[in-house]
Protein backbone atom coordinates (compact mmCIF):
# COMPACT_ATOMS: atom_id res chain seq x y z
CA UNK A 1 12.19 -4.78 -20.15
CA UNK A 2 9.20 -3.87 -18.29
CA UNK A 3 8.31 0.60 -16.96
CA UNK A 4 5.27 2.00 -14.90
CA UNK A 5 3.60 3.77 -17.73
CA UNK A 6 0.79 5.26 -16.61
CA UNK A 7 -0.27 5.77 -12.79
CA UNK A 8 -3.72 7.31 -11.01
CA UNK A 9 -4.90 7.16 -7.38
CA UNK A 10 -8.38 7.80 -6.18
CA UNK A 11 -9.64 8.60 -2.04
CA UNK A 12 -13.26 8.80 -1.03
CA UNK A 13 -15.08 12.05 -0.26
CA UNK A 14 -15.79 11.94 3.21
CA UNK A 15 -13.00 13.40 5.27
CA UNK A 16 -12.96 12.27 8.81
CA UNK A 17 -10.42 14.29 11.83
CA UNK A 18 -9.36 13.12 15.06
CA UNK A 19 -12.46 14.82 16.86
CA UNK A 20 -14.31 11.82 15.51
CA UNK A 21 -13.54 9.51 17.65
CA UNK A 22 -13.62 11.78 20.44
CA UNK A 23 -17.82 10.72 20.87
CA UNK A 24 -17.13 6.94 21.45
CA UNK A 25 -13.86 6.17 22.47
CA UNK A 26 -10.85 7.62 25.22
CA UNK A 27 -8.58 9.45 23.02
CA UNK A 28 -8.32 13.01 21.54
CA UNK A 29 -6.76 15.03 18.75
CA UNK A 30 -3.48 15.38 20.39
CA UNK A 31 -3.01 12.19 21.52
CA UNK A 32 -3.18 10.81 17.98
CA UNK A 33 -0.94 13.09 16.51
CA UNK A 34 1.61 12.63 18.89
CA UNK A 35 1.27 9.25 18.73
CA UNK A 36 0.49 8.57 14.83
CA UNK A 37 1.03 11.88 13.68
CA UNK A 38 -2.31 11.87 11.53
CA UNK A 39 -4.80 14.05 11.18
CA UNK A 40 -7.62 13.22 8.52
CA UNK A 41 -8.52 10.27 6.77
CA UNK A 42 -10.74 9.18 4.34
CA UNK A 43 -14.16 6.97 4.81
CA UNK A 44 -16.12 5.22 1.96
CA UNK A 45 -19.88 5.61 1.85
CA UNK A 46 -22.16 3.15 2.61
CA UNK A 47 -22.71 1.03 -0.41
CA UNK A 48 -19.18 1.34 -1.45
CA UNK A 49 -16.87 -1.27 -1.27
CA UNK A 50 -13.03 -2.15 -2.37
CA UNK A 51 -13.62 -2.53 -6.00
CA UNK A 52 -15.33 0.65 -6.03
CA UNK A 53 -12.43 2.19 -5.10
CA UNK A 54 -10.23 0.68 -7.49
CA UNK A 55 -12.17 1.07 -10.31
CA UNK A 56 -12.01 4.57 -9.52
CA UNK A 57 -8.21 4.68 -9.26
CA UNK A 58 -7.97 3.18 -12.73
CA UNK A 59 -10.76 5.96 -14.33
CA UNK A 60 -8.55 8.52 -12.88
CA UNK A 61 -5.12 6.64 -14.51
CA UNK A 62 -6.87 6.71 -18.03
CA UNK A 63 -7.97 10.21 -17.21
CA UNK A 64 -4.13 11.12 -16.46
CA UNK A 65 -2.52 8.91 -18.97
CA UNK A 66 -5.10 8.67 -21.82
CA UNK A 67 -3.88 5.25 -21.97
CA UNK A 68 -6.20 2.45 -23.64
CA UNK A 69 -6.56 -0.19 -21.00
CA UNK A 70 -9.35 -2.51 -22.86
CA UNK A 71 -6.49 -4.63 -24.00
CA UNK A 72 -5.29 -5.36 -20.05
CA UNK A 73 -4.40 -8.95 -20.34
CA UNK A 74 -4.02 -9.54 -16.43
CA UNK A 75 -5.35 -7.39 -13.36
CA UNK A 76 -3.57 -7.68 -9.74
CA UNK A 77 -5.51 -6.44 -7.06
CA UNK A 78 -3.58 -5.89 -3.99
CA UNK A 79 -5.78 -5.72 -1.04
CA UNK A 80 -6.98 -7.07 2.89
CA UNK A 81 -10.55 -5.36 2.46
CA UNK A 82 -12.34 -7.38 -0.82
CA UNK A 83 -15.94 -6.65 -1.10
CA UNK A 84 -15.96 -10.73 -0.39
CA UNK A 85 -13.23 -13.49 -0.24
CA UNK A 86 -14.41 -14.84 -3.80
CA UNK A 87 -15.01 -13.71 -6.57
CA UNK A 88 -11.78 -11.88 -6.00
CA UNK A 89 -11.72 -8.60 -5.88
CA UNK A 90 -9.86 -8.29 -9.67
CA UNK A 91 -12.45 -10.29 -10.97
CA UNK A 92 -14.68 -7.74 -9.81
CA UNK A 93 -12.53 -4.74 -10.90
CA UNK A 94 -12.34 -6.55 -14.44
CA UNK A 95 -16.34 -6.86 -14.78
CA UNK A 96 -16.93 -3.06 -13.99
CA UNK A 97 -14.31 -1.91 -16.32
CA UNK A 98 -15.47 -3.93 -19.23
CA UNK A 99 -12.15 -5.72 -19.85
CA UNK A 100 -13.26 -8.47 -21.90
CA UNK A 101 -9.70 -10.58 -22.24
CA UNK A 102 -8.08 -10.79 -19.17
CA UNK A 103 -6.59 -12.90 -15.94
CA UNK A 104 -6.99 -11.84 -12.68
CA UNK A 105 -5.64 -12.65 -9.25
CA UNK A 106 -5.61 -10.88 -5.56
CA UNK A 107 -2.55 -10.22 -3.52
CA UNK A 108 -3.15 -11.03 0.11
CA UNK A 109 0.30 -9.14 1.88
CA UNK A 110 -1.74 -6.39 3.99
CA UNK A 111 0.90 -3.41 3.53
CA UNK A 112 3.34 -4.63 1.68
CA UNK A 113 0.81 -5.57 -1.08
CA UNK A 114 1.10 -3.40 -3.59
CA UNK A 115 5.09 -3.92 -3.47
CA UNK A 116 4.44 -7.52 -4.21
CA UNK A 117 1.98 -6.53 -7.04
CA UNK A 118 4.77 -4.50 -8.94
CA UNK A 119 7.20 -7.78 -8.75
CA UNK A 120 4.37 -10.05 -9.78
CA UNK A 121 3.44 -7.47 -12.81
CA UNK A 122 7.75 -7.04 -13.68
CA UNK A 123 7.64 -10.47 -13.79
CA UNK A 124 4.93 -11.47 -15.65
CA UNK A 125 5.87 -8.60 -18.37
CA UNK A 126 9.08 -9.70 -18.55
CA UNK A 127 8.89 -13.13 -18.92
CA UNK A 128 6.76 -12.46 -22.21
CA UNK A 129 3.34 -14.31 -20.71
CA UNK A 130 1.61 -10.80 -19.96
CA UNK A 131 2.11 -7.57 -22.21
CA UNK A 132 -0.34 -5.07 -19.92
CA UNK A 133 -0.51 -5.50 -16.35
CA UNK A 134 -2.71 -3.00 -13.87
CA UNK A 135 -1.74 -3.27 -10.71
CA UNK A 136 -4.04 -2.16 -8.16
CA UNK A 137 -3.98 -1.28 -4.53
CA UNK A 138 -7.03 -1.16 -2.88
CA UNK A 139 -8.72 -1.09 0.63
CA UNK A 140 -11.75 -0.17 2.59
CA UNK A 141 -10.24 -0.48 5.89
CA UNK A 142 -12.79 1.50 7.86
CA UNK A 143 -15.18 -1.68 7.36
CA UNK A 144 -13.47 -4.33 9.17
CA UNK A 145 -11.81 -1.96 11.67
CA UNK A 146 -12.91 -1.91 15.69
CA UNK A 147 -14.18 0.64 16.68
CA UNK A 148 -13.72 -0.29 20.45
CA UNK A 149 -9.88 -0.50 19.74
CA UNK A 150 -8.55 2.57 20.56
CA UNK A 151 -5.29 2.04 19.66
CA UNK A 152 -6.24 0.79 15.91
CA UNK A 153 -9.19 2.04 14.96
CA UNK A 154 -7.54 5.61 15.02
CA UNK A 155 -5.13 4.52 12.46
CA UNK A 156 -7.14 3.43 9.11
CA UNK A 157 -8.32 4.90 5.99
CA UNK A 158 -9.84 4.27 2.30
CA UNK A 159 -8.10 4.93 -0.79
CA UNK A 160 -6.94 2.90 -4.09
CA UNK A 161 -3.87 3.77 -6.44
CA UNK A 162 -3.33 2.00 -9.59
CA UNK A 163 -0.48 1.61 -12.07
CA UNK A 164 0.18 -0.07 -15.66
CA UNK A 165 3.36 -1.97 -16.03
CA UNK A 166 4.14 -2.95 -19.83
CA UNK A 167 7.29 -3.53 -22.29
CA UNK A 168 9.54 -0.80 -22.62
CA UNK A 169 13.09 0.08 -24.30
CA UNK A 170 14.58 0.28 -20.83
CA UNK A 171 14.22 -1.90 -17.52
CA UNK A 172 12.91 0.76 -15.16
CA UNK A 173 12.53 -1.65 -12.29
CA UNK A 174 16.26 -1.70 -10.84
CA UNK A 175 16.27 -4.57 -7.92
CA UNK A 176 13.48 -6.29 -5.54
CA UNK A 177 13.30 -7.72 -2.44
CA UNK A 178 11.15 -9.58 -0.06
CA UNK A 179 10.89 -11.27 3.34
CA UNK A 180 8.29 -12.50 5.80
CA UNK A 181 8.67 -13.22 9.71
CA UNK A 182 5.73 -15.57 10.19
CA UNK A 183 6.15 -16.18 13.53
CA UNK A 184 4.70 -13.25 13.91
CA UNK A 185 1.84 -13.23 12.53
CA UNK A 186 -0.44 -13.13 15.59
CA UNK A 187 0.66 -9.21 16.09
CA UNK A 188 -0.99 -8.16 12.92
CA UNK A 189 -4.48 -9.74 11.94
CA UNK A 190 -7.85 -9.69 10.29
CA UNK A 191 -9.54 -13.00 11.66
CA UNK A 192 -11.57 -15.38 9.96
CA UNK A 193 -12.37 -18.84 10.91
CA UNK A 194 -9.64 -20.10 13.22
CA UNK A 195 -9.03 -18.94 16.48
CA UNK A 196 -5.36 -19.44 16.64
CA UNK A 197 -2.15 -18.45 14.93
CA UNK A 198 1.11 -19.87 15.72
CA UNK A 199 -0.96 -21.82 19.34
CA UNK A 200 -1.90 -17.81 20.52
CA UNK A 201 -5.56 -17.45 21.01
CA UNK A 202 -6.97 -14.49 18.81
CA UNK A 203 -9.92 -13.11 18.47
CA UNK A 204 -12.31 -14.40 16.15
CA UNK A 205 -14.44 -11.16 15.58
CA UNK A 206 -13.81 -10.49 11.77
CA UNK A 207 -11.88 -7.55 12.61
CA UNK A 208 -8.39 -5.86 12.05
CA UNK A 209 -6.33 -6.73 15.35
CA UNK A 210 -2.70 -4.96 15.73
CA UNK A 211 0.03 -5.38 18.66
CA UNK A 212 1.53 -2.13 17.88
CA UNK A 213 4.31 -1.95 20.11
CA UNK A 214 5.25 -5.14 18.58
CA UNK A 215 4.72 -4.16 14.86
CA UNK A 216 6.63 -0.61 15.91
CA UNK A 217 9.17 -2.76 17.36
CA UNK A 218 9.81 -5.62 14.40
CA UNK A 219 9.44 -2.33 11.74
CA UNK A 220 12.14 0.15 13.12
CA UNK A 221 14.17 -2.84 13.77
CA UNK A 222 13.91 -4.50 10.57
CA UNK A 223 12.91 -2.10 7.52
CA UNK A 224 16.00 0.23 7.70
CA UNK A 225 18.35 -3.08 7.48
CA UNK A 226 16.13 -4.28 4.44
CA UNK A 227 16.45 -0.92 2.51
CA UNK A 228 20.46 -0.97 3.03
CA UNK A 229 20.10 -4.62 1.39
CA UNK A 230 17.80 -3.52 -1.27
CA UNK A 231 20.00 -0.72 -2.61
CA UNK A 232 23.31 -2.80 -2.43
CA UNK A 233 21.49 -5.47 -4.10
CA UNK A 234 21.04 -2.55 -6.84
CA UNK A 235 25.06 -1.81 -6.92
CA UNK A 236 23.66 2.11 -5.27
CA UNK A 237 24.32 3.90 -1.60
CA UNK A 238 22.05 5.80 -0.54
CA UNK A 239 23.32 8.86 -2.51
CA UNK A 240 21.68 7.56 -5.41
CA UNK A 241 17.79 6.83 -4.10
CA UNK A 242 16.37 10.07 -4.83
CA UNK A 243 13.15 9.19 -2.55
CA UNK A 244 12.36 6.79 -0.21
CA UNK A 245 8.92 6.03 -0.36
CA UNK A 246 7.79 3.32 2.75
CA UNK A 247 4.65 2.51 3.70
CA UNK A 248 2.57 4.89 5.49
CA UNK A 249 1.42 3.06 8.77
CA UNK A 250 2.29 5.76 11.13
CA UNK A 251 4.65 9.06 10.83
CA UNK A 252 6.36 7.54 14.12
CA UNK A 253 7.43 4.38 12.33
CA UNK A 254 8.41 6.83 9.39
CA UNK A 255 10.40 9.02 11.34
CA UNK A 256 12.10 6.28 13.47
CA UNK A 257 12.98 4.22 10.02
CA UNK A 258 14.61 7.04 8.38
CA UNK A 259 16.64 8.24 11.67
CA UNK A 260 18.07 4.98 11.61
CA UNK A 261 18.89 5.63 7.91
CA UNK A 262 20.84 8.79 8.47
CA UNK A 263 18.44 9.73 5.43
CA UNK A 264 16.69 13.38 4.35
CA UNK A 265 13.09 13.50 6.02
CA UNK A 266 12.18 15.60 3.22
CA UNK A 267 13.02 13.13 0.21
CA UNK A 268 10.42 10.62 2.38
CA UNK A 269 7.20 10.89 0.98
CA UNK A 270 4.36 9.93 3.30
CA UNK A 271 0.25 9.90 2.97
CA UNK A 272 -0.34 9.04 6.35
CA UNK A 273 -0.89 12.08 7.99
CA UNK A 274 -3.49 13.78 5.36
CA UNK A 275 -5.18 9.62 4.45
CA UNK A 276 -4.17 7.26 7.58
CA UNK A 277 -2.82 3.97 7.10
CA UNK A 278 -4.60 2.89 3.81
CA UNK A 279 -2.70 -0.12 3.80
CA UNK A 280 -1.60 -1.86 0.37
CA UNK A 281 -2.68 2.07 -1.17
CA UNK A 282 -0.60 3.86 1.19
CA UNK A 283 2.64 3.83 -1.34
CA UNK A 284 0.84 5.21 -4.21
CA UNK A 285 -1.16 7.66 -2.31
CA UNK A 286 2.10 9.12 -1.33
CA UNK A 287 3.90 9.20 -4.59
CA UNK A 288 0.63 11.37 -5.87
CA UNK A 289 1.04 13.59 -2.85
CA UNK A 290 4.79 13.96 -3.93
CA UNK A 291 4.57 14.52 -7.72
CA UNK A 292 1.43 17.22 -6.59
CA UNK A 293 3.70 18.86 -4.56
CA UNK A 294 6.48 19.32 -6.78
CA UNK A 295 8.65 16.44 -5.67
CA UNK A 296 8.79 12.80 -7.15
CA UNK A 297 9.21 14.22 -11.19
CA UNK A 298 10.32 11.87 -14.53
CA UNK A 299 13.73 10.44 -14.54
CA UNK A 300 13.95 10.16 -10.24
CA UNK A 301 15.20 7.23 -8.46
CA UNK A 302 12.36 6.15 -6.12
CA UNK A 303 12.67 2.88 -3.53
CA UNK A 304 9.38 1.71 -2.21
CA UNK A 305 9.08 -0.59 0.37
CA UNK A 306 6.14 -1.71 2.35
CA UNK A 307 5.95 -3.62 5.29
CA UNK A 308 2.82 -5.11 7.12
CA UNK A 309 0.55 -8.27 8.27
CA UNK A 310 2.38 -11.16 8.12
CA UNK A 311 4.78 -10.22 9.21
CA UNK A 312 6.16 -9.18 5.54
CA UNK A 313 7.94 -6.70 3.52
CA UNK A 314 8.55 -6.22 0.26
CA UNK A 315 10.95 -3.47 -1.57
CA UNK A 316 11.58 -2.13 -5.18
CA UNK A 317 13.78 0.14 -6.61
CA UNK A 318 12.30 1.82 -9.69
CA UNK A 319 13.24 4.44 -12.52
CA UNK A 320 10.33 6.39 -12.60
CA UNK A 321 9.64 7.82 -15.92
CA UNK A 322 5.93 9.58 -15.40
């Protein structure tokens, strides 16, 4: 039996509108709304990097929870931003909070990162080889986006959100699921070294490339078909999900998602309009925004799902019981 016992979020200080990008590139305050229905996000100093961030998220878990976490015995760190490839980013997270005894490991799934995390974490509790697990999702976005893009660089933000998963009396994680359409992964991608995925030519700049009519596309035309899987998987309808929670990539996608689900707009949690597309943090970020506001409370049903580079998803159903 494995429960989310303790959960904190943290966003950087610097709070950046739409007028922003009015100085450098063709777009304006309206246009972005209408389009991506944000209107702030957040931007990390100079100087401050992924782990930063996470380690922050994890101060401000303790703060909430009081919880002890110098007895973590494994760290997941779900991110597409590290402050570099290797050491990994938990590795870093685990050397700034002190945490003398512990494994640590990255997730790599863009969006639906922090999803994964929570499976990897249920699992590991579970299976008796971990008793603590933080889970961690983290990203500095606004250092590998391009600034040229107009159509992307709008979109991203910086936040982390954190949770502990550990033993409980009661399995509070009801049903998972997962999927990845690979071919196309060329729509969605943060190049590296190669030049090339799946024979198309990308761009080899080091910086966050997205084909959003595509993503828009494979999204509304997926997601809504993987939550009706999710929650039969779980024996529920719809009836019994007392939030949907996806991933905040753009209020559009949101809206267009939940339409398609025939579902309550106002049981939809979102961060994306306040934080931009954070990524693997958007999920959490929008479950703090929810319980703030007097919505997500102890005992709720709450399905997650996020959806991203890849192109993958990942879902979870999940008693929560903060």
């Amino acid at each position: 039996m494995s429960q989310i016992t303790a959960f904190g979020t943290y966003v950087p200080e610097k709070v950046v509108d739409n007028h922003y990008f009015e100085e450098f590139i063709d777009t304006n305050d309206e246009w972005i709304i209408s389009r991506t229905g944000i209107k702030t996000r957040r931007f990390s100093k100079d100087g401050e990097y992924t782990s930063d961030l996470a380690v922050k998220a994890v101060q401000n878990l303790v703060e909430r929870s009081g919880k002890d976490i110098s007895d973590v015995d494994f760290i997941v760190v779900c991110t597409t931003s590290p402050d570099q490839p290797m050491p990994n980013a938990a590795s870093r997270v685990q050397y700034k909070l002190g945490i003398q005894s512990t494994g640590c490991n990255d997730i790599y799934a863009a969006c639906a990162g922090f999803v994964y995390g929570l499976q990897m974490a249920h699992g590991f509790v579970n299976a008796g080889v971990y008793k603590k697990v933080l889970v961690i999702g983290a990203e500095t976005l606004t250092k590998i986006m391009d600034l040229s893009d107009r159509t992307s660089c709008i979109l991203f933000g910086d936040a982390a959100g954190a949770v502990l998963v550990e033993p409980g009396e009661d399995e509070h994680f009801v049903a998972f699921n997962s999927g990845t359409n690979g071919d196309l992964g060329h729509d969605l991608y943060l190049s590296h070294k190669k030049n090339s995925i799946n024979g198309v030519g990308i761009n080899p700049h080091g910086k966050i490339v997205q084909n959003g009519r595509s993503v828009f596309k494979w999204a509304v035309g997926n997601i809504p078909i993987k939550i009706k899987e999710l929650v039969a998987k779980a024996g529920m309808t719809l009836d019994d999900i007392d939030y949907i929670v996806p991933h905040s990539a753009n209020l559009r996608i949101i809206e267009a998602i939940i339409k398609n689900l025939d579902y309550p707009m106002e049981q939809v949690p979102e961060s994306v309009t306040e934080f931009g597309n954070t990524s693997s943090a958007s999920i959490p970020l929008a479950i703090s925004k929810s319980m703030s506001n007097g919505g997500i409370k102890k005992g709720d049903t709450v399905l997650m799902i996020g959806f991203g580079g890849g192109l993958t998803f990942a879902g979870a159903i999940v008693k929560w019981n903060l």
